[in-house]
C-alpha atoms as a PDB file:
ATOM      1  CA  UNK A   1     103.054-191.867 -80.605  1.00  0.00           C
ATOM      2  CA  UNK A   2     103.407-189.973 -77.706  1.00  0.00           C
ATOM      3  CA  UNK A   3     100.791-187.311 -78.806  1.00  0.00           C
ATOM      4  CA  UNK A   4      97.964-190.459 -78.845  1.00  0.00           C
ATOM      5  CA  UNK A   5      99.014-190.915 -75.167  1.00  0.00           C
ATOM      6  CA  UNK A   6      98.621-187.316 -74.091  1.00  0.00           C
ATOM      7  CA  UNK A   7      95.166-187.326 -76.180  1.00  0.00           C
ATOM      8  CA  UNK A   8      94.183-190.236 -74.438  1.00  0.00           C
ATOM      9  CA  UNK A   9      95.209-188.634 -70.991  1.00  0.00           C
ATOM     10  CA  UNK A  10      93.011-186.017 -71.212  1.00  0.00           C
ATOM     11  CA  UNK A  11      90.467-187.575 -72.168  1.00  0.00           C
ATOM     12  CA  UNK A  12      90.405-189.635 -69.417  1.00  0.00           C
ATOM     13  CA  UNK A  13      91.144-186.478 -67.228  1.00  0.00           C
ATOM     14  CA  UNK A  14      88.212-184.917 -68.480  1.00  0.00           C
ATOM     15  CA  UNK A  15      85.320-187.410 -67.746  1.00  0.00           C
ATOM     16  CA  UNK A  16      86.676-187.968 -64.451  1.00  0.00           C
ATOM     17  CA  UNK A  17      85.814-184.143 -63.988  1.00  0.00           C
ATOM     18  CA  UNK A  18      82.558-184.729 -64.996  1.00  0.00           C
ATOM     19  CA  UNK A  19      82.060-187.986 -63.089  1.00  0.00           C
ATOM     20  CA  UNK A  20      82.902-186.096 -60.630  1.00  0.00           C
ATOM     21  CA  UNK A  21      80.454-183.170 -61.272  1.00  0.00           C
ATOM     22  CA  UNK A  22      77.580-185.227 -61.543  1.00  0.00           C
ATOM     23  CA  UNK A  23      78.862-187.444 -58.668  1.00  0.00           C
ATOM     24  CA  UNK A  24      78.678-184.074 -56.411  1.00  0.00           C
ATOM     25  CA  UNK A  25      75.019-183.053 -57.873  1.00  0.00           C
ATOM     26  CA  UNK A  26      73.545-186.144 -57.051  1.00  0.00           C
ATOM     27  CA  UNK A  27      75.364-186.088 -53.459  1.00  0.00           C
ATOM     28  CA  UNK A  28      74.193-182.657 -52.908  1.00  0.00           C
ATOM     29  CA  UNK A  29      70.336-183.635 -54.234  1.00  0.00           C
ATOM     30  CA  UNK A  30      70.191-186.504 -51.904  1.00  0.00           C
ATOM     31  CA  UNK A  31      71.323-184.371 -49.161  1.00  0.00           C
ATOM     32  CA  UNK A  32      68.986-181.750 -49.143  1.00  0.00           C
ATOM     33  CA  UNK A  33      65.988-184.069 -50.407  1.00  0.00           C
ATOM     34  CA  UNK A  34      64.469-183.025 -47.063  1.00  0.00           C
ATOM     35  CA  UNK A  35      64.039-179.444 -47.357  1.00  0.00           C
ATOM     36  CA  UNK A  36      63.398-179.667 -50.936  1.00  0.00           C
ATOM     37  CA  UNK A  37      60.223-181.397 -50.426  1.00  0.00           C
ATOM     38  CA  UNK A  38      58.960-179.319 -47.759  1.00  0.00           C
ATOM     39  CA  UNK A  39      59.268-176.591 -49.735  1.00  0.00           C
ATOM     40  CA  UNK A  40      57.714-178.223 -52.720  1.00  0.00           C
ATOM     41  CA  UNK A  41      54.577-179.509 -50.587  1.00  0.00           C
ATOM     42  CA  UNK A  42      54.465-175.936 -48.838  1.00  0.00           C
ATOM     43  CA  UNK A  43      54.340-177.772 -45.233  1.00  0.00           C
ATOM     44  CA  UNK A  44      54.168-175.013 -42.133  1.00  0.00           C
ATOM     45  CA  UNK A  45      57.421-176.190 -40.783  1.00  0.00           C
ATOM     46  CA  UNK A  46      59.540-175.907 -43.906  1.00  0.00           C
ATOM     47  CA  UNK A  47      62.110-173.469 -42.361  1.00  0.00           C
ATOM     48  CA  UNK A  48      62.042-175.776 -39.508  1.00  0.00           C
ATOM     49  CA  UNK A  49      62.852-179.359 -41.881  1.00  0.00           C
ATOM     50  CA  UNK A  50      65.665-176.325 -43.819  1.00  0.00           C
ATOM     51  CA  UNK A  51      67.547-175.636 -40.332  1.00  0.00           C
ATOM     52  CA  UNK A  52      67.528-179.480 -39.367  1.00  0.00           C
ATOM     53  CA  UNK A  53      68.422-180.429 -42.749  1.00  0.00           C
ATOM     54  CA  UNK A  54      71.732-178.275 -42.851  1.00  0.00           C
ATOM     55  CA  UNK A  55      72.598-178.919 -38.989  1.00  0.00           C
ATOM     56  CA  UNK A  56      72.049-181.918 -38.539  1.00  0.00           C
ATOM     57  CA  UNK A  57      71.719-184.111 -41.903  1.00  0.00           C
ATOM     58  CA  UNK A  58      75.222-185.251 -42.221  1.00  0.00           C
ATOM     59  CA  UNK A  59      73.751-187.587 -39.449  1.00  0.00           C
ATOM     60  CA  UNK A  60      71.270-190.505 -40.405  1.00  0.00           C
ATOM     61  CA  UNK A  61      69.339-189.581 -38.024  1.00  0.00           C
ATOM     62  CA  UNK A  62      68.476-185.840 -38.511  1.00  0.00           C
ATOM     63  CA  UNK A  63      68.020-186.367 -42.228  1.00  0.00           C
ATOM     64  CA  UNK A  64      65.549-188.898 -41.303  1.00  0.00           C
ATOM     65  CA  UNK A  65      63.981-186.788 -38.972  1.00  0.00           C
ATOM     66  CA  UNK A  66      63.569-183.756 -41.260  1.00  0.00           C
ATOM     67  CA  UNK A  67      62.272-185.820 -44.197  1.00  0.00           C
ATOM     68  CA  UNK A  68      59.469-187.322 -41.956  1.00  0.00           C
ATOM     69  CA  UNK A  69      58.579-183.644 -40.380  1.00  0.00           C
ATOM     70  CA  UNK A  70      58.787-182.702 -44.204  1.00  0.00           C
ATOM     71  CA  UNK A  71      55.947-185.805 -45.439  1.00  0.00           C
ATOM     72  CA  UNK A  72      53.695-184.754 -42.470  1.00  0.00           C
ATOM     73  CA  UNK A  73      50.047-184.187 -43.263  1.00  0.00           C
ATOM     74  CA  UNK A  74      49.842-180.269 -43.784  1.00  0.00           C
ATOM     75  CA  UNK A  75      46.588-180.183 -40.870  1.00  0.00           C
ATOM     76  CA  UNK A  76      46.427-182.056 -38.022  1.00  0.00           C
ATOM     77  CA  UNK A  77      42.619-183.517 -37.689  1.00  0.00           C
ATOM     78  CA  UNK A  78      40.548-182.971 -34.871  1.00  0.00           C
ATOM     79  CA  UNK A  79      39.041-185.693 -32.962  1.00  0.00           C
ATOM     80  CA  UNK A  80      35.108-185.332 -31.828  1.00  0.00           C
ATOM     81  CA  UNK A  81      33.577-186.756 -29.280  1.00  0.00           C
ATOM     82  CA  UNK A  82      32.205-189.616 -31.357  1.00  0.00           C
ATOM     83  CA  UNK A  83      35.400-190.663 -32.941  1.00  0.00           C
ATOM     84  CA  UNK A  84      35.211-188.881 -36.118  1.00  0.00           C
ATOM     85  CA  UNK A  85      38.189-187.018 -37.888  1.00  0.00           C
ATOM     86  CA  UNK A  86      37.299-183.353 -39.230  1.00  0.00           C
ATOM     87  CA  UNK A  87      39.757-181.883 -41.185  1.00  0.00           C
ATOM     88  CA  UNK A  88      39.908-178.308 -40.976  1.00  0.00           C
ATOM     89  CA  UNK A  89      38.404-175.860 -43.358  1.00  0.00           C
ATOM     90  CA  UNK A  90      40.581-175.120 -46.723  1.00  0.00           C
ATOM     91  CA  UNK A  91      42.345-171.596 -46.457  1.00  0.00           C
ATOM     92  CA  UNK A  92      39.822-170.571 -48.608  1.00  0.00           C
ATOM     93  CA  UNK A  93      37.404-170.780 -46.820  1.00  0.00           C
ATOM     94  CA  UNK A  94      34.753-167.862 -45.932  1.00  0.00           C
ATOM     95  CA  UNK A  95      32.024-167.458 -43.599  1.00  0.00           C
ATOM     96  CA  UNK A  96      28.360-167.280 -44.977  1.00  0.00           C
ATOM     97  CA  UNK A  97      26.403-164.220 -44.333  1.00  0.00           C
ATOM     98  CA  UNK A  98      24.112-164.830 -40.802  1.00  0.00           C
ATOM     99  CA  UNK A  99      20.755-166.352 -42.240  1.00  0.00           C
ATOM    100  CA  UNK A 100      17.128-164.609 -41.084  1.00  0.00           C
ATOM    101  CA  UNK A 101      16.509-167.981 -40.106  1.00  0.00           C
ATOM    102  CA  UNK A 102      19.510-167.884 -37.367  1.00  0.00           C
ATOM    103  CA  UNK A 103      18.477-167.040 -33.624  1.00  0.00           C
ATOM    104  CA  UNK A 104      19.456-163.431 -32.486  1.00  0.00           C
ATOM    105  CA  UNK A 105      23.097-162.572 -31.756  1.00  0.00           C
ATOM    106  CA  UNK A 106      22.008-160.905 -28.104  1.00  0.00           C
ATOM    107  CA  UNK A 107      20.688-164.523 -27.091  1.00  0.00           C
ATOM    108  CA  UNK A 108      17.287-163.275 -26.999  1.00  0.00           C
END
């Protein structure tokens, strides 16, 4: 009889360890959510959302702020004069060879 109890006992013993394991993951997922998307979206400021993440995420506030500077747009547009958005050229972009049709460089 009292080898059922001690059975039983550890048992119990041992999926509280892992309740408690997977308890911890998840804790420490949700924690860094912030830097782990910047780092999967490859945003310029990743090291920045990483530093405000570890600092400053055990507040609400600094865990919000480093997963909205981590869902930012990668490229800021820029405004013309006529209220149209250009994004900026793809990083790989290259620059056409001049054209014979192009004025001179000396402004001739």
């Amino acid at each position: 009889m009292m080898l059922a109890t001690q059975t039983t006992g550890s048992a119990t013993g041992a999926a509280a360890v892992v309740l408690f394991l997977i308890i911890g993951l998840l804790s420490f997922a949700a924690y860094f959510t912030p830097g782990i998307v910047a780092s999967a979206r490859h945003v310029p400021n990743a090291g920045s959302v990483w530093i405000i993440n570890v600092l400053l995420g055990w507040t609400l506030i600094g865990w919000a702020v480093a997963l909205a500077m981590a869902c930012r747009s990668k490229y800021q547009a820029v405004m013309t004069p006529y209220g149209h958005h250009i994004p900026p050229p793809p990083s790989n972009y290259k620059q056409l060879p001049p054209s014979p049709y192009d004025p001179p460089a000396g402004g001739e």
